[in-house]
C-alpha atoms as a PDB file:
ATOM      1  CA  UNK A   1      91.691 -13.919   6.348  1.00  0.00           C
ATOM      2  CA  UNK A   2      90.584 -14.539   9.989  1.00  0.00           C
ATOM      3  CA  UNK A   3      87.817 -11.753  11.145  1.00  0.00           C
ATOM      4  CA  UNK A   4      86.412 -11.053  14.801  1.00  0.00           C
ATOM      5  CA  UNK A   5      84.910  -7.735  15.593  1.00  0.00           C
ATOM      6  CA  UNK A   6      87.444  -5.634  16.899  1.00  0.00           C
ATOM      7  CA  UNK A   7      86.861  -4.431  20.559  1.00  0.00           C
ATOM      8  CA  UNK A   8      86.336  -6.516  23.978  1.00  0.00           C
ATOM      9  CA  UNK A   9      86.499 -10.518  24.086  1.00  0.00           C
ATOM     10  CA  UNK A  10      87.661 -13.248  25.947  1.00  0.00           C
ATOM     11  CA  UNK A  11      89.538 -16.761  25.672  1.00  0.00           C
ATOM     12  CA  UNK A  12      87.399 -19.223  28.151  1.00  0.00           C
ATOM     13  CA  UNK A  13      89.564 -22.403  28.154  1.00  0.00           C
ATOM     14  CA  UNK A  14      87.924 -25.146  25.390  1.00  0.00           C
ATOM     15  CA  UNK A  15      86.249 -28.020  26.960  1.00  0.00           C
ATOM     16  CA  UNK A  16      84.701 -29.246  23.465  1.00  0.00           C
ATOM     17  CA  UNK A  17      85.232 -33.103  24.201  1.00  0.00           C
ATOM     18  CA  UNK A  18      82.400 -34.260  22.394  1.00  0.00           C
ATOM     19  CA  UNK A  19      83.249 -32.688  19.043  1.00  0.00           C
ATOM     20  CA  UNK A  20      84.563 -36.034  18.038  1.00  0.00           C
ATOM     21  CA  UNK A  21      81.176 -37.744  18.756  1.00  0.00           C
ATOM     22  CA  UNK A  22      78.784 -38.524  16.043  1.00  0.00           C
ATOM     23  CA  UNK A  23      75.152 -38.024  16.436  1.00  0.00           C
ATOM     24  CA  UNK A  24      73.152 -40.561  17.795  1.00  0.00           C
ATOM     25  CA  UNK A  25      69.356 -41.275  17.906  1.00  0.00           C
ATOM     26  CA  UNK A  26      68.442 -42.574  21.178  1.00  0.00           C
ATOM     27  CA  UNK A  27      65.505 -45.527  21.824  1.00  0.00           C
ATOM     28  CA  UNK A  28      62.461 -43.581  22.706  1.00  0.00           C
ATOM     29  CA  UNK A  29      61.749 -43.423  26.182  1.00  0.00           C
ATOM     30  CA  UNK A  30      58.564 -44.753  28.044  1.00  0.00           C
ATOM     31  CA  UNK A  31      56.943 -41.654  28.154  1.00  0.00           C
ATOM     32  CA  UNK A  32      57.605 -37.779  27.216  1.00  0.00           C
ATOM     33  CA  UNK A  33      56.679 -34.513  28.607  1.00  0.00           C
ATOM     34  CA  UNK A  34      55.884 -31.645  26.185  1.00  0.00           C
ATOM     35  CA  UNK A  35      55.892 -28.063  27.322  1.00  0.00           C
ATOM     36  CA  UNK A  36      53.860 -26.445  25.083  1.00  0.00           C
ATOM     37  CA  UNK A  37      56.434 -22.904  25.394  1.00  0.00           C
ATOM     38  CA  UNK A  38      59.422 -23.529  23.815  1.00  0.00           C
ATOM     39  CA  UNK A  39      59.400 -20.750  22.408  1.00  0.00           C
ATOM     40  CA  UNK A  40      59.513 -16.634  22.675  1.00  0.00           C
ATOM     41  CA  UNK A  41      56.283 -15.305  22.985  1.00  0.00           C
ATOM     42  CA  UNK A  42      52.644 -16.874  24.068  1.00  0.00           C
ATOM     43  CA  UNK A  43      52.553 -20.202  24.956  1.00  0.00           C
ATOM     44  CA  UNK A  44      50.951 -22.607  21.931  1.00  0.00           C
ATOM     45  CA  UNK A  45      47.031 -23.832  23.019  1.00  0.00           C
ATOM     46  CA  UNK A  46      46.583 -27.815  23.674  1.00  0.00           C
ATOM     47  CA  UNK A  47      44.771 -29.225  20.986  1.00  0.00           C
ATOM     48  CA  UNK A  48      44.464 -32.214  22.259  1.00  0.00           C
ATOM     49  CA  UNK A  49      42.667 -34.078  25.145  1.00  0.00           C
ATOM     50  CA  UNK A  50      43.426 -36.899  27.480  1.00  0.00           C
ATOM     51  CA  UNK A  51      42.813 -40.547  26.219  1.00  0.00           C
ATOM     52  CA  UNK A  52      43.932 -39.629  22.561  1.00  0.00           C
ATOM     53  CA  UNK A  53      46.289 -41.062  20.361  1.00  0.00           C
ATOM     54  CA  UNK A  54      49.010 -38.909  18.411  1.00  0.00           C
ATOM     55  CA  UNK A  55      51.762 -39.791  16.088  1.00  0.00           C
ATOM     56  CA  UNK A  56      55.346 -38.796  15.931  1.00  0.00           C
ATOM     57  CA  UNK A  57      54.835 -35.404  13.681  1.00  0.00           C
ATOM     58  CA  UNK A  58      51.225 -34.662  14.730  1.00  0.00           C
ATOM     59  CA  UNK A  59      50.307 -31.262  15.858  1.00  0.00           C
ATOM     60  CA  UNK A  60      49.502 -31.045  19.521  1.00  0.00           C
ATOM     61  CA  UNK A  61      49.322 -27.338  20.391  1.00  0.00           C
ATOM     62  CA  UNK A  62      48.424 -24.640  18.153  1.00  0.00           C
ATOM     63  CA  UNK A  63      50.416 -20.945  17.772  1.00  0.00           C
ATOM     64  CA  UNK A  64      48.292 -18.414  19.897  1.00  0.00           C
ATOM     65  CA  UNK A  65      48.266 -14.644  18.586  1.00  0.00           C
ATOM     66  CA  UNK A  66      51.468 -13.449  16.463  1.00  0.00           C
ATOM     67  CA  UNK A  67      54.576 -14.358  18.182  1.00  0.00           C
ATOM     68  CA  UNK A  68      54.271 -18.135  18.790  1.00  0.00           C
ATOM     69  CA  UNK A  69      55.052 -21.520  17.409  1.00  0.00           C
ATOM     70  CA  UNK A  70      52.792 -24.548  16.692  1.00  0.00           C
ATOM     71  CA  UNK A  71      54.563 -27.626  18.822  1.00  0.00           C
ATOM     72  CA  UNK A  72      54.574 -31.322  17.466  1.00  0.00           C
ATOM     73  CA  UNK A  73      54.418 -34.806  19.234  1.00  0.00           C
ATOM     74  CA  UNK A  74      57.931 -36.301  19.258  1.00  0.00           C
ATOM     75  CA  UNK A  75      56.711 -39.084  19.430  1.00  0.00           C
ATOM     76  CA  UNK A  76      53.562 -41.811  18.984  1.00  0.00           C
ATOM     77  CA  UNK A  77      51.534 -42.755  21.715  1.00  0.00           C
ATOM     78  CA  UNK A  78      48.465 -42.109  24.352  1.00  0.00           C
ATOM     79  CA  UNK A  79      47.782 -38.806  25.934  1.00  0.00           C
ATOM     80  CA  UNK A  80      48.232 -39.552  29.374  1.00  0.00           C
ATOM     81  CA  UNK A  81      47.063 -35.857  30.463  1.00  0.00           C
ATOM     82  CA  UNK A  82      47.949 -32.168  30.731  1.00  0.00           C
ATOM     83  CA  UNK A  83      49.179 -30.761  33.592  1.00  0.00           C
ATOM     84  CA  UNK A  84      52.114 -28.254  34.944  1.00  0.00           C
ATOM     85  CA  UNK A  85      55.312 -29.883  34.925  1.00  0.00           C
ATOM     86  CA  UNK A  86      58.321 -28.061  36.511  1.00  0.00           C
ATOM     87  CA  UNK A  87      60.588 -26.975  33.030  1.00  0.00           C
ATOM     88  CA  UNK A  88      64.703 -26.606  32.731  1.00  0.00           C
ATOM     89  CA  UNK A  89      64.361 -23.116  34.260  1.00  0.00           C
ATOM     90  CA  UNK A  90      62.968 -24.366  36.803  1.00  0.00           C
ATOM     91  CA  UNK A  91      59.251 -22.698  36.123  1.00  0.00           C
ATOM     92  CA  UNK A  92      55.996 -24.322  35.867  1.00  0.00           C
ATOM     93  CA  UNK A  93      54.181 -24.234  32.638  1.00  0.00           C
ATOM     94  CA  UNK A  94      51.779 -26.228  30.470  1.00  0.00           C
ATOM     95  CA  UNK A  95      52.360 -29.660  29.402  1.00  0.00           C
ATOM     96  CA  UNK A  96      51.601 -32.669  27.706  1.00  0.00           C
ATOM     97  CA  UNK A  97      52.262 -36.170  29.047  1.00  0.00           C
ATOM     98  CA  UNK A  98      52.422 -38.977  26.366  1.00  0.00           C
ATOM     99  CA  UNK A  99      52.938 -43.078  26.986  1.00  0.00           C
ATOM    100  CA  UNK A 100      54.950 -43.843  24.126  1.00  0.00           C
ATOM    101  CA  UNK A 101      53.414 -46.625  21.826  1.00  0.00           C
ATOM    102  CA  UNK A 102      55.306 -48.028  18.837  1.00  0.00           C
ATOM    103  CA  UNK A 103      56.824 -45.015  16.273  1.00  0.00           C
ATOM    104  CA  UNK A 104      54.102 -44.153  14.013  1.00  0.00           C
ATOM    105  CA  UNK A 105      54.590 -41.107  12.063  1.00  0.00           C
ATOM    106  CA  UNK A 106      52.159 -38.818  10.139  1.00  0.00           C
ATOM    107  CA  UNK A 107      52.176 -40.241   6.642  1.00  0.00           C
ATOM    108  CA  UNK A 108      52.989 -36.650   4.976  1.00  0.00           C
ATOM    109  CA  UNK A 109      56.597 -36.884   6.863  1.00  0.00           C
ATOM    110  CA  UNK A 110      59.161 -38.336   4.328  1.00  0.00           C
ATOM    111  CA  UNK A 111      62.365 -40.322   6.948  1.00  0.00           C
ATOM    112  CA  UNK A 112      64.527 -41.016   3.666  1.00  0.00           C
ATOM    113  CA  UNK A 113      67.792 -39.661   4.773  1.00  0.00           C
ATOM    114  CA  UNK A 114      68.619 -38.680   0.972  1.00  0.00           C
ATOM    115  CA  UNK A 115      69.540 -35.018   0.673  1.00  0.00           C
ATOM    116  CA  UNK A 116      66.571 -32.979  -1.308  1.00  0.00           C
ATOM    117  CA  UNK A 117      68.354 -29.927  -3.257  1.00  0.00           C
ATOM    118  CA  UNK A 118      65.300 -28.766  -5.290  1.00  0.00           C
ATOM    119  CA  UNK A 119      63.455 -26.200  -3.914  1.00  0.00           C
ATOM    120  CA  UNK A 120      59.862 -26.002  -5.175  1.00  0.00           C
ATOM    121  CA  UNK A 121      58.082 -23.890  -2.880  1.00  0.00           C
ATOM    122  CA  UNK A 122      57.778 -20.151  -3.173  1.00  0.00           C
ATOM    123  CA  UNK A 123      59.151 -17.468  -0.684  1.00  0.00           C
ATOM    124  CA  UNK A 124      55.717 -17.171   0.643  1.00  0.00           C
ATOM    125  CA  UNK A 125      54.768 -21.395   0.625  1.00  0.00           C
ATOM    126  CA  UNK A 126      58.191 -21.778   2.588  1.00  0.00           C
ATOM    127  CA  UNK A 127      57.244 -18.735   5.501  1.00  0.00           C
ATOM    128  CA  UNK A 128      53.820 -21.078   5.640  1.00  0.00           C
ATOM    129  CA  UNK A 129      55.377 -23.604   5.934  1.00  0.00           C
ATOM    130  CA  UNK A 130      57.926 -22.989   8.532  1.00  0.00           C
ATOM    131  CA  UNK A 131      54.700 -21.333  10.815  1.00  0.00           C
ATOM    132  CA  UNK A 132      52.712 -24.794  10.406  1.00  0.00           C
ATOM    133  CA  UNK A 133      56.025 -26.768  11.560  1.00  0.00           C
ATOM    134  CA  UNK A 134      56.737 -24.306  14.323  1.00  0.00           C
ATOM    135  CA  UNK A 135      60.159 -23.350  13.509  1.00  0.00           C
ATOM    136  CA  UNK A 136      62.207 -21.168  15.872  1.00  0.00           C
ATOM    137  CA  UNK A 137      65.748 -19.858  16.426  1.00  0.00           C
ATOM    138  CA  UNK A 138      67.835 -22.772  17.826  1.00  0.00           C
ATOM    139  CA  UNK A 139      70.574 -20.368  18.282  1.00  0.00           C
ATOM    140  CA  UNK A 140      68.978 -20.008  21.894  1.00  0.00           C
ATOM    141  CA  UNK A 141      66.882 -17.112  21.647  1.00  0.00           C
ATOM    142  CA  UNK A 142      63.890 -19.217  20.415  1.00  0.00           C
ATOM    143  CA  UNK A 143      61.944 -16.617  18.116  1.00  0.00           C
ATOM    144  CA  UNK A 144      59.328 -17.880  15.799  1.00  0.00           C
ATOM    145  CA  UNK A 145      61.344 -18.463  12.463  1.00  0.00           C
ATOM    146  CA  UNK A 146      58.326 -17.463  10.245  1.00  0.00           C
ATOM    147  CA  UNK A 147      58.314 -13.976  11.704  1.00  0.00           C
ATOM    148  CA  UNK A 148      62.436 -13.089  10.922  1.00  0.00           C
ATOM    149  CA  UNK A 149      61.288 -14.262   7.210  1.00  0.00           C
ATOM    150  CA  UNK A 150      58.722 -11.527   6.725  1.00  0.00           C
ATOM    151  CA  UNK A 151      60.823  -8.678   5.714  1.00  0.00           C
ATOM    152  CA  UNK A 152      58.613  -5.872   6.471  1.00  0.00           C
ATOM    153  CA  UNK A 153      57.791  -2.603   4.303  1.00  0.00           C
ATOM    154  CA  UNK A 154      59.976   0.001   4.419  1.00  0.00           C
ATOM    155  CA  UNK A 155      62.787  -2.429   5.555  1.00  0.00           C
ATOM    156  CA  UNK A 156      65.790  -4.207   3.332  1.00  0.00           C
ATOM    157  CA  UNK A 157      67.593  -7.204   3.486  1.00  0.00           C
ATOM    158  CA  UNK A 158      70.599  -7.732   1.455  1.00  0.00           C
ATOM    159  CA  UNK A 159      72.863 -10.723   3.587  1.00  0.00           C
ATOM    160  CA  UNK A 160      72.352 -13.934   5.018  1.00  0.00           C
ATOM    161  CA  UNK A 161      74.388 -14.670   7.712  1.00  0.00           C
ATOM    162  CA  UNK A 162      74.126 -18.463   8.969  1.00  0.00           C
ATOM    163  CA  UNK A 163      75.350 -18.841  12.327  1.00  0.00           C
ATOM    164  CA  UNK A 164      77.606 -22.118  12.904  1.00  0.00           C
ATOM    165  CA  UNK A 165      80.260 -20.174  15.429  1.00  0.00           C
ATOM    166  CA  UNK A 166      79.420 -22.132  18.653  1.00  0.00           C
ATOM    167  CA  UNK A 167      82.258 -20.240  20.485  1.00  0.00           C
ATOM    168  CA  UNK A 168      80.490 -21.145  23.977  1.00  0.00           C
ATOM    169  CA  UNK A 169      83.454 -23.574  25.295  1.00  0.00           C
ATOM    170  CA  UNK A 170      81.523 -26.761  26.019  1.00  0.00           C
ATOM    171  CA  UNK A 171      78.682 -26.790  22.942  1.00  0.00           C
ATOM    172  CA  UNK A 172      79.389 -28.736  20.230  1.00  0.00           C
ATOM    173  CA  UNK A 173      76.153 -29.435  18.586  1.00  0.00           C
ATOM    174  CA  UNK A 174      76.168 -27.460  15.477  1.00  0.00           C
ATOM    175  CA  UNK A 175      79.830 -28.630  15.084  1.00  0.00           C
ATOM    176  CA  UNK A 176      78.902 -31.817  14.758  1.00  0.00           C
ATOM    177  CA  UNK A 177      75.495 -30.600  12.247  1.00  0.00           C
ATOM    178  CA  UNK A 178      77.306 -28.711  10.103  1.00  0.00           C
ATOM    179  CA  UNK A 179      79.674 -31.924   9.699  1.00  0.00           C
ATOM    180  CA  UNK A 180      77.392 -34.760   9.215  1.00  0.00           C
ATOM    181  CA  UNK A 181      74.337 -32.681   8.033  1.00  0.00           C
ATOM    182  CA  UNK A 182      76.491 -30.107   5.398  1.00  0.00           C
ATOM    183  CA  UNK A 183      74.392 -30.784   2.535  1.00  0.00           C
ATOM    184  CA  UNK A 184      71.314 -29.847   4.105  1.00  0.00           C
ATOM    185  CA  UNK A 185      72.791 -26.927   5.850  1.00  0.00           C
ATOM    186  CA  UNK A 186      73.241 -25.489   2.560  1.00  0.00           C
ATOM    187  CA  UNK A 187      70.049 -26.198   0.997  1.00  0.00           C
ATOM    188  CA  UNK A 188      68.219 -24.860   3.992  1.00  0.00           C
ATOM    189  CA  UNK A 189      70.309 -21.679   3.688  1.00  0.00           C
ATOM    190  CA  UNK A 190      68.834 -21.418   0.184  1.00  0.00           C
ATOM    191  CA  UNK A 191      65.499 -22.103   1.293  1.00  0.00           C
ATOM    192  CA  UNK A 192      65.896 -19.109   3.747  1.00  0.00           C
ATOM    193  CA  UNK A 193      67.549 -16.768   1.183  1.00  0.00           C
ATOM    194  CA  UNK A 194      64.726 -17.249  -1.523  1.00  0.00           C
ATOM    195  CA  UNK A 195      61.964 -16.405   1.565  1.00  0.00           C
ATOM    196  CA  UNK A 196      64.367 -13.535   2.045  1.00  0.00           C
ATOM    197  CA  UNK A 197      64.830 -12.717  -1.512  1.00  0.00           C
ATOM    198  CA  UNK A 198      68.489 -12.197  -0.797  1.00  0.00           C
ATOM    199  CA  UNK A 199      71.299 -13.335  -3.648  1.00  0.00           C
ATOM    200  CA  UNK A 200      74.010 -13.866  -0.809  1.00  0.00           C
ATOM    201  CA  UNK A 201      74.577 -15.677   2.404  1.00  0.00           C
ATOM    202  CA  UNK A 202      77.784 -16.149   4.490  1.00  0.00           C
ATOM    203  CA  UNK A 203      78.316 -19.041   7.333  1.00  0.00           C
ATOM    204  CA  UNK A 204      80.663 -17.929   9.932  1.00  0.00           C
ATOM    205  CA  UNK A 205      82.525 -20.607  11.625  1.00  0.00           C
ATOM    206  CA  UNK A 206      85.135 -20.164  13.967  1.00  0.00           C
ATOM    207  CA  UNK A 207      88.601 -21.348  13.184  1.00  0.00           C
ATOM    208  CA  UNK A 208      88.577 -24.038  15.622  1.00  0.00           C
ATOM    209  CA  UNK A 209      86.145 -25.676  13.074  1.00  0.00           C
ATOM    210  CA  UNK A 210      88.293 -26.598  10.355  1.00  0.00           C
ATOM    211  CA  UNK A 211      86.464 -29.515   9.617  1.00  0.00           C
ATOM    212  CA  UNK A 212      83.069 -27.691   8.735  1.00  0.00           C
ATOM    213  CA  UNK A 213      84.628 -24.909   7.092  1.00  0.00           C
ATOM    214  CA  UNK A 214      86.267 -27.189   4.241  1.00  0.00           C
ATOM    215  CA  UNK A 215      83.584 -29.064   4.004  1.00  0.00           C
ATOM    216  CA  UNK A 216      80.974 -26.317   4.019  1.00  0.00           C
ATOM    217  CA  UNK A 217      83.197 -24.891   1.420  1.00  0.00           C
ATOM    218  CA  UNK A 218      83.579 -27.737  -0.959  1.00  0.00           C
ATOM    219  CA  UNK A 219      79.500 -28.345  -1.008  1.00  0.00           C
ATOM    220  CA  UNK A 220      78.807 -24.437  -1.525  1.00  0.00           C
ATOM    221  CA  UNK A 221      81.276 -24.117  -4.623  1.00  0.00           C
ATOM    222  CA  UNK A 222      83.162 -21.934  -6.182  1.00  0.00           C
ATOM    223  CA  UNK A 223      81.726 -18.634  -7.345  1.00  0.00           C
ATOM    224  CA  UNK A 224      78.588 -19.228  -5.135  1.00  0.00           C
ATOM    225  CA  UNK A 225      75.795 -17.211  -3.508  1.00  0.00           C
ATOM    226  CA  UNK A 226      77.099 -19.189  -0.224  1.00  0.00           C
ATOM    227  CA  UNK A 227      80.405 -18.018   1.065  1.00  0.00           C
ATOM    228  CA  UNK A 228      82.114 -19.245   4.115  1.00  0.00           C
ATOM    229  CA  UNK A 229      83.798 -16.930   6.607  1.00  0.00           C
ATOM    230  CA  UNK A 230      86.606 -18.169   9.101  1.00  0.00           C
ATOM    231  CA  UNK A 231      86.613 -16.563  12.352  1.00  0.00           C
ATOM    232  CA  UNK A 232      89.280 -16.093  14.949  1.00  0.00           C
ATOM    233  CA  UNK A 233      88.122 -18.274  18.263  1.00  0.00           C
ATOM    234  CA  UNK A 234      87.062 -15.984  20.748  1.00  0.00           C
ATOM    235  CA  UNK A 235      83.766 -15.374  22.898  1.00  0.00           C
ATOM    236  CA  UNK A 236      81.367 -13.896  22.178  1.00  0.00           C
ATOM    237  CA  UNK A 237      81.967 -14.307  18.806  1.00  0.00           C
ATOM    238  CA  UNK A 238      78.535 -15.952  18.047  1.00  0.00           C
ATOM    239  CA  UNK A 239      76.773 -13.008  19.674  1.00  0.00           C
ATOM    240  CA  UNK A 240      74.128 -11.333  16.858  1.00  0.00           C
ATOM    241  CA  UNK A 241      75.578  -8.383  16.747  1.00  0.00           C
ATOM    242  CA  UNK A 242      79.276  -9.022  17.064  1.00  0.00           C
ATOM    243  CA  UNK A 243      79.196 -11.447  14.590  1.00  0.00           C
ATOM    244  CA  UNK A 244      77.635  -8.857  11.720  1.00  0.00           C
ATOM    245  CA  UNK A 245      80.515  -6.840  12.936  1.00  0.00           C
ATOM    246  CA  UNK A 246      82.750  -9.131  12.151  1.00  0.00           C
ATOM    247  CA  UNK A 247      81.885 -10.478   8.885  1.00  0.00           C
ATOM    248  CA  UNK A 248      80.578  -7.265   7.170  1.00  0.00           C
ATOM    249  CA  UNK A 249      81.537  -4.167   9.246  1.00  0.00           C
ATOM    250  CA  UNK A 250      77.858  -2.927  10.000  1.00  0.00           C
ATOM    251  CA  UNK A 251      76.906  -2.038  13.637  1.00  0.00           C
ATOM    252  CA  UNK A 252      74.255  -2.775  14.631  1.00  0.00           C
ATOM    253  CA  UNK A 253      72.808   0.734  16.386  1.00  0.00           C
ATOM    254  CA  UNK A 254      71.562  -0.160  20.645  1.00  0.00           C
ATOM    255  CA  UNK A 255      67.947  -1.101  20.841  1.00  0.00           C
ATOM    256  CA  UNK A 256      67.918  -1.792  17.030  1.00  0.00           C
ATOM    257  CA  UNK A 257      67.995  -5.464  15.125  1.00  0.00           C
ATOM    258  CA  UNK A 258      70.043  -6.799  12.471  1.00  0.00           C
ATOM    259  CA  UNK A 259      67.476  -5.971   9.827  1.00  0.00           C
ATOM    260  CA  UNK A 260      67.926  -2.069  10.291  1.00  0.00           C
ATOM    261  CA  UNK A 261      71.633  -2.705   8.534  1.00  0.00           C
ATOM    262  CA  UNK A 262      70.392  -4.877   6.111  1.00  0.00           C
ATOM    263  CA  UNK A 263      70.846  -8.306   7.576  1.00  0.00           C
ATOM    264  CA  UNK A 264      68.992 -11.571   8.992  1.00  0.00           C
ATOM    265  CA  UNK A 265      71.384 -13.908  11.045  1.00  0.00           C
ATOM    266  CA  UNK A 266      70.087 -17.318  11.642  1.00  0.00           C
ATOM    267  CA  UNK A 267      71.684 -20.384  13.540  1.00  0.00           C
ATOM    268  CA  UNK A 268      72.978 -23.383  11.509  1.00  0.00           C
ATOM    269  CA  UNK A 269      70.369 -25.441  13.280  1.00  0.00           C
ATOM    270  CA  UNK A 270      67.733 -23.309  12.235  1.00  0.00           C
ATOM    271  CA  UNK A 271      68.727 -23.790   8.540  1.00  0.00           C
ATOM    272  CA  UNK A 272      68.635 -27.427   8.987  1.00  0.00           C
ATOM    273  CA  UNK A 273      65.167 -27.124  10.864  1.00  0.00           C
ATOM    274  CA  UNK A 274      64.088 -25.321   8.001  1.00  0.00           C
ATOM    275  CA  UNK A 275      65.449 -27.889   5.434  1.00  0.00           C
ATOM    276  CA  UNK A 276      63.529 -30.333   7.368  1.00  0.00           C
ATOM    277  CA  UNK A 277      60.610 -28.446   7.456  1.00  0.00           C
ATOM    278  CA  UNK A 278      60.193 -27.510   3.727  1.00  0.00           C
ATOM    279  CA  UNK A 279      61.973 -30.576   1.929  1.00  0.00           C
ATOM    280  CA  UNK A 280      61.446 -33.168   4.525  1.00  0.00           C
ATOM    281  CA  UNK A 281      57.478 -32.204   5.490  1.00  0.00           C
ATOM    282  CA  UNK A 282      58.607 -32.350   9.218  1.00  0.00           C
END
């Protein structure tokens, strides 16, 4: 059965025309920019200096006080220098400028593109490790990963709820994630519920995802701690708190979070970030 939650929405007209596009991984450029805040909270500290030479996967600016993320070169190359540089919002903020030399990675980083299902790290290695790889939410909000897996004292978590929904009318990249990247999906959902210790997850995918949801379906199993929920398409279904409305009937009280009914919602992307992070060392 379809959910939503049940008051308010709209039907923006779908412009979705790159659903049907696979992934690609584009040449690296001749040189990057780095802000070093991508992220909610204070901006990461430089730690490196002009003239130096960094490798795809190195750390380049370190977390600063609680809520903040570590940020990595994308890249190998020269540090050309750091400067302001005008971001997407149109603000100025720290950043690093790289020349891009060859694609040299840090050796710990393992590029196999073979699925790892075995989780060997404990809830407490994987929160770790998420901080040193300088996770965040990739469902736009941007909040430092590590944090949303620290259930604090006095507080319970009982559901996972992965967010692959995408009902915003023109995205399409966690369609497309959940699609080629299932597999991992799933395993980083794992990786999140055993930092959680939580025994059950759902992914909520809009119906206009049929795609996904089978396939999501067929790798979580029958009888599994993963379910799937199908959601009837309409905005803003992907919203935090609608969608916990929808899928398990909890509101979430005004100027409260998730966790105060039990629940941590986190973006497909994240879960693959995570997988990445924890099975993949990146």
């Amino acid at each position: 059965m379809l959910k939503t939650f049940p008051t308010g929405g709209v039907h923006p007209p779908e412009n979705k025309l790159t659903a049907g596009c696979k992934i690609e991984i584009l040449p690296p450029p001749e040189s990057v920019v780095i802000p070093v805040s991508q992220h909610l909270g204070a901006p990461a500290v430089p730690v490196v200096n002009k003239g130096d030479k960094v490798l795809a996967g190195q750390l380049i600016a370190k977390a600063a006080g609680f809520i903040s993320a570590n940020i990595h070169s994308s890249v190998s190359g020269k540090v050309l220098k750091i400067d302001t540089q005008t971001d997407t919002s149109g603000y100025k903020q720290t950043s690093i400028f790289i020349n891009v030399e060859g694609d040299e990675w840090v050796p710990e980083v393992i590029k196999s593109p073979e699925p790892v299902k075995d989780i060997k790290l404990t809830p407490e290695e994987i929160i770790q490790k998420c901080l040193d790889s300088g996770i965040v939410g990739l469902g736009g909000a941007t909040f430092p990963t590590h944090i949303k897996l620290k259930v604090p004292a006095g507080k319970k978590c009982d559901l996972l709820i992965i967010n692959g929904v995408e009902c915003e009318p023109f995205l399409t990249s966690d369609h497309r994630l959940m699609i080629e990247k299932g597999e991992e999906i799933i395993t980083g959902t794992r990786i999140i519920m055993k930092a959680l210790g939580v025994e059950r997850a759902v992914i909520g995918v809009e119906n206009n995802k049929q795609d996904a949801i089978s396939l999501l379906e067929r790798l979580a199993g029958k009888n599994s701690d993963i379910s799937v929920q199908a959601l009837k398409v309409k905005y803003p279904q992907g919203g935090e708190k609608q969608l916990i409305k929808a899928i398990t009937g909890r509101e979430v009280p005004s100027g409260r979070l998730p966790l105060d009914v039990g629940v941590i919602v986190q973006n497909a992307g994240t879960a693959y970030a995570v997988y990445e992070a924890v099975q993949k060392n990146k």
